[in-house]
Structures are given as C-alpha cells and as structure tokens.
Protein backbone atom coordinates (compact mmCIF):
# COMPACT_ATOMS: atom_id res chain seq x y z
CA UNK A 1 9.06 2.88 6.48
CA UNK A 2 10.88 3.42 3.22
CA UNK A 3 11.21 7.22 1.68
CA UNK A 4 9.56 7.53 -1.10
CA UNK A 5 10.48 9.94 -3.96
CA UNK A 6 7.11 9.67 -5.66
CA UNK A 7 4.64 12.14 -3.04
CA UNK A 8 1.89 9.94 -4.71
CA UNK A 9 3.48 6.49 -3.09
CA UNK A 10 3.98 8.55 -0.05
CA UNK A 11 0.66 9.75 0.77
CA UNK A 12 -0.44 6.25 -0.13
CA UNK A 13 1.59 5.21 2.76
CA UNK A 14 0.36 8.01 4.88
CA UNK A 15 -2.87 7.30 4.42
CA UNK A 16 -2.77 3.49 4.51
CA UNK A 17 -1.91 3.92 8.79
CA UNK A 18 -4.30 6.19 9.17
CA UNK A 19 -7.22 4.18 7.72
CA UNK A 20 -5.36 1.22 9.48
CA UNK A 21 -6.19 3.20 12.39
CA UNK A 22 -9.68 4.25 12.25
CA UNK A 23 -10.62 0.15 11.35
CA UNK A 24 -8.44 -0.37 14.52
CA UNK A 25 -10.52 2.27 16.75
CA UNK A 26 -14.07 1.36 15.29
CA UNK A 27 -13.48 -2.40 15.48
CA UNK A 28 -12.20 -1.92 18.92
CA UNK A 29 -15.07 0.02 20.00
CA UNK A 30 -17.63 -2.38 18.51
CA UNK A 31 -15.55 -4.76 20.66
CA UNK A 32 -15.64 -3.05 24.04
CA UNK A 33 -19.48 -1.97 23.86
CA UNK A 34 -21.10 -4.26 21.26
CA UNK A 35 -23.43 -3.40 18.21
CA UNK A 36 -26.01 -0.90 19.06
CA UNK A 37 -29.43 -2.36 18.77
CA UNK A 38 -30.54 0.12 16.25
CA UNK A 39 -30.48 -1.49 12.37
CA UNK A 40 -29.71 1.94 10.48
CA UNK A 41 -26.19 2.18 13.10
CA UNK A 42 -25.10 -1.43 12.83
CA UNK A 43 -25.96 -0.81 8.85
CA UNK A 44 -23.66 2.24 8.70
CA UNK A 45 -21.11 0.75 10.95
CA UNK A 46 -20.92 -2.14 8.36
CA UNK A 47 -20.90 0.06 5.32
CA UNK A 48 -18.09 2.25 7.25
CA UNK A 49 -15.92 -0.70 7.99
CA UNK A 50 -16.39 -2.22 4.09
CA UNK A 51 -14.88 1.15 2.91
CA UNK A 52 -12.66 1.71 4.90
CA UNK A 53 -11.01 -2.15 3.96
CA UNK A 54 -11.39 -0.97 0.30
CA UNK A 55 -9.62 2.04 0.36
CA UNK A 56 -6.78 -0.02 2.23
CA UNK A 57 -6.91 -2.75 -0.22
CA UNK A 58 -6.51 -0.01 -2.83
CA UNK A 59 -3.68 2.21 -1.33
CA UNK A 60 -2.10 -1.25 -0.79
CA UNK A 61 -2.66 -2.22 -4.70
CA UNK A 62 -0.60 1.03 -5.70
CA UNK A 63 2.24 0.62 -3.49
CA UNK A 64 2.76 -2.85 -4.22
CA UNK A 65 2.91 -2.14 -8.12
CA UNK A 66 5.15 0.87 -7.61
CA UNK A 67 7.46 -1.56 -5.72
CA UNK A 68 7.02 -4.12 -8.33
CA UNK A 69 8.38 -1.51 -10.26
CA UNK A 70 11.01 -0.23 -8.55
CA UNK A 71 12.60 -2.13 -6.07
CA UNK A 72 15.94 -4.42 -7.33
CA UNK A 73 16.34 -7.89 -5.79
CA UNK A 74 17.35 -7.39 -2.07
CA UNK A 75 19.09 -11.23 -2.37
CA UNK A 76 22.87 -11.06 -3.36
CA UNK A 77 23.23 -14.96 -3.43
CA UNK A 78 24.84 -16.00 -6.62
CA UNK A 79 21.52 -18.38 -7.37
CA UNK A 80 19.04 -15.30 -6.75
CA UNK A 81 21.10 -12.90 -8.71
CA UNK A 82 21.39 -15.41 -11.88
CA UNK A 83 17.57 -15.42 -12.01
CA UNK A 84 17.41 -11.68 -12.33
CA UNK A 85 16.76 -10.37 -15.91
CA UNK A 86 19.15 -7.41 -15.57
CA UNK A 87 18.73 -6.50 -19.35
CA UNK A 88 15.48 -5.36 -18.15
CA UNK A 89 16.19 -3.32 -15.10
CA UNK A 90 19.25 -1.69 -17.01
CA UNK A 91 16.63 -0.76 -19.68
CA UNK A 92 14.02 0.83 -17.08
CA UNK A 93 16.63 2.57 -15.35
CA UNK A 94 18.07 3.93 -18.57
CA UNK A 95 14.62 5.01 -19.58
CA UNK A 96 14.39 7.10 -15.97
CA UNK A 97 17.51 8.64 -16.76
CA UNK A 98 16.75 9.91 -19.78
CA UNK A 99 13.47 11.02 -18.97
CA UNK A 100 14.87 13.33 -16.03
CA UNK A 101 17.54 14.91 -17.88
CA UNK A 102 15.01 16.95 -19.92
C-alpha cells in the first residue's frame, strides 16, 4: 500500500480494509451457520451488508479520484509517454508548488 501524504486518502485506505473485513467476517458467518430464521435478523443482516458495500464503494470513489489526480503515467514507453499531456501535469504541479510555499 502506497503512503499517502493527504491523512484524508489515508484513512480512506484504512478504513476501506477494515470494512473489507467486517463484509468478509459477516458473509463468512452467514456462510458457516446460515440465515437465522427470524425476518427482523436476516432484515438487519441485509441492511448491514448494503452499507457496509456503500461505504466501500465510497472510500473507493475518493481514492480513485485522488489518484486520478495525482499519480503520473507509470509507462515509460516512448508510445505511452507521447500520449501524455504534460502541459497539464506541469501546470498542476506548478499550481501545488505555489500553493505550499505560502
């Protein structure tokens, strides 16, 4: 996993495996002992798992625009890199700079 400068991007991260986690544990329990035969539980279990794949979808949402963002071409082939509108990342990266020297 990548270190992140931006604590916001981080505790995305963070708390992206953790809710990876708990869908893990309560899909594996469902699994291993079934639905309980009460409505209300399989109800709650239900609404649990549905929010717990939204919050992932959304922590994954933010990281993926902050990489969007931020990340430069990883391909170093001369085709790749003559795709690349470098005007703009030279203009971005400018704009950091001069934004942190304040």
């Amino acid at each position: 996993m990548p270190v992140d400068s931006d604590s916001a991007i981080a505790w995305h991260r963070a708390q992206l495996k953790k809710l990876r986690e708990t869908l893990r544990s309560i899909e594996t329990s469902r699994f291993m002992v079934g639905d309980p035969a009460q409505a209300s539980r399989v109800g709650k279990t239900h609404t649990t798992i549905a929010e717990l794949e939204q919050k992932i979808r959304q922590s994954q949402h933010i990281i993926a625009a902050y990489e969007r963002q931020t990340r430069r071409p990883l391909a170093t082939d001369q085709r790749s890199l003559a795709s690349i509108s470098w005007g703009t990342w030279i203009a971005q990266t400018a704009q950091g700079r001069g934004s942190n020297s304040r």
